[in-house]
Protein backbone atom coordinates (compact mmCIF):
# COMPACT_ATOMS: atom_id res chain seq x y z
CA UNK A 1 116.35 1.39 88.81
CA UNK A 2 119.82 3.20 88.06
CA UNK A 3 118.32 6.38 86.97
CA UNK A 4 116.73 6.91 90.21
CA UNK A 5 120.18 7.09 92.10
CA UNK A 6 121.82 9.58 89.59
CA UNK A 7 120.65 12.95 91.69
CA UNK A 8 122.80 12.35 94.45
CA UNK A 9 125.61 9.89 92.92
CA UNK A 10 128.77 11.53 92.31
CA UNK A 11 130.05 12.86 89.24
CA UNK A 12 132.51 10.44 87.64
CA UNK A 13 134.17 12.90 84.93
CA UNK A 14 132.86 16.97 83.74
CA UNK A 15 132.28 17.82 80.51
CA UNK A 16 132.25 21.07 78.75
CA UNK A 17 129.92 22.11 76.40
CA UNK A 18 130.89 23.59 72.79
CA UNK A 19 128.05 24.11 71.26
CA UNK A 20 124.00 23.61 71.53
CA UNK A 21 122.97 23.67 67.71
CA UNK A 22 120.78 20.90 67.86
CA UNK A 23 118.70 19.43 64.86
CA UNK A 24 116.01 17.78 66.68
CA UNK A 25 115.50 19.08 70.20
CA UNK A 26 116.07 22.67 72.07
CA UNK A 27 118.54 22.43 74.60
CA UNK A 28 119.80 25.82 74.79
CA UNK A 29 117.49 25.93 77.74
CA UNK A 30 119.26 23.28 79.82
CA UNK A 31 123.08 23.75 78.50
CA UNK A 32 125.27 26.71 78.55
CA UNK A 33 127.92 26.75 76.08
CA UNK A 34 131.48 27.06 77.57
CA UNK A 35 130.09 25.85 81.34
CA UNK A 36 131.34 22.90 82.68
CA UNK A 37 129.41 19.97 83.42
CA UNK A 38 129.57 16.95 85.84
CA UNK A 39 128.76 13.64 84.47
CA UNK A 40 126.77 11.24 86.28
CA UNK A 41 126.61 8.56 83.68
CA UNK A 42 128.15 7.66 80.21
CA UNK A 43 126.18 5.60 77.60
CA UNK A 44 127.72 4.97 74.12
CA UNK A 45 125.65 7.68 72.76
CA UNK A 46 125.11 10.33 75.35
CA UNK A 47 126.32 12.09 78.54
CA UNK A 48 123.66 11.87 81.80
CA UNK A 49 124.52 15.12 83.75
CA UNK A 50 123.32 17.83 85.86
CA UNK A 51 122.06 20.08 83.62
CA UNK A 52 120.77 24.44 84.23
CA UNK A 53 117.26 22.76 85.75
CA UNK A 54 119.20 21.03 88.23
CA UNK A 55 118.08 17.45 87.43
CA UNK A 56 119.58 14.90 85.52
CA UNK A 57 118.85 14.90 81.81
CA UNK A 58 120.98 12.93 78.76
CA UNK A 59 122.20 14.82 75.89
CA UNK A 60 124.53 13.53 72.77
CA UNK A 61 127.90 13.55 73.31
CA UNK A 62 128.23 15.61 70.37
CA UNK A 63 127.79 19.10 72.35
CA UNK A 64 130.25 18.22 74.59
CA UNK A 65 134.50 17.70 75.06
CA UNK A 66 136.10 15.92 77.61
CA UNK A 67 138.46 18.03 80.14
């Protein structure tokens, strides 16, 4: 499975996060607003990076911009 190669595949763009005011879920925990990012994978919806725990997690692409 993909997912399982994501740790130690390189980032292929970095993100930067802009805000964390989720509806649904907490991620304050995992995202620091104004730290960059790297992005492991890219689905239509969401952004699969390296997040404050050090694993890979997905988040909407709504807390992010591109740089």
């Amino acid at each position: 499975m993909l997912h399982e190669e994501w740790q130690d595949k390189a980032a292929i763009k970095q993100v930067k996060v802009v805000n964390v005011d989720a509806k649904k879920y907490k991620v304050s925990d995992m995202l620091t607003v104004g730290q960059v990012y790297d992005v492991v994978n890219e689905t239509e919806e969401y952004y699969h990076i390296r997040d404050n725990s050090g694993k890979v997690g997905g988040y909407y692409k709504e807390y992010f911009e591109e740089i």
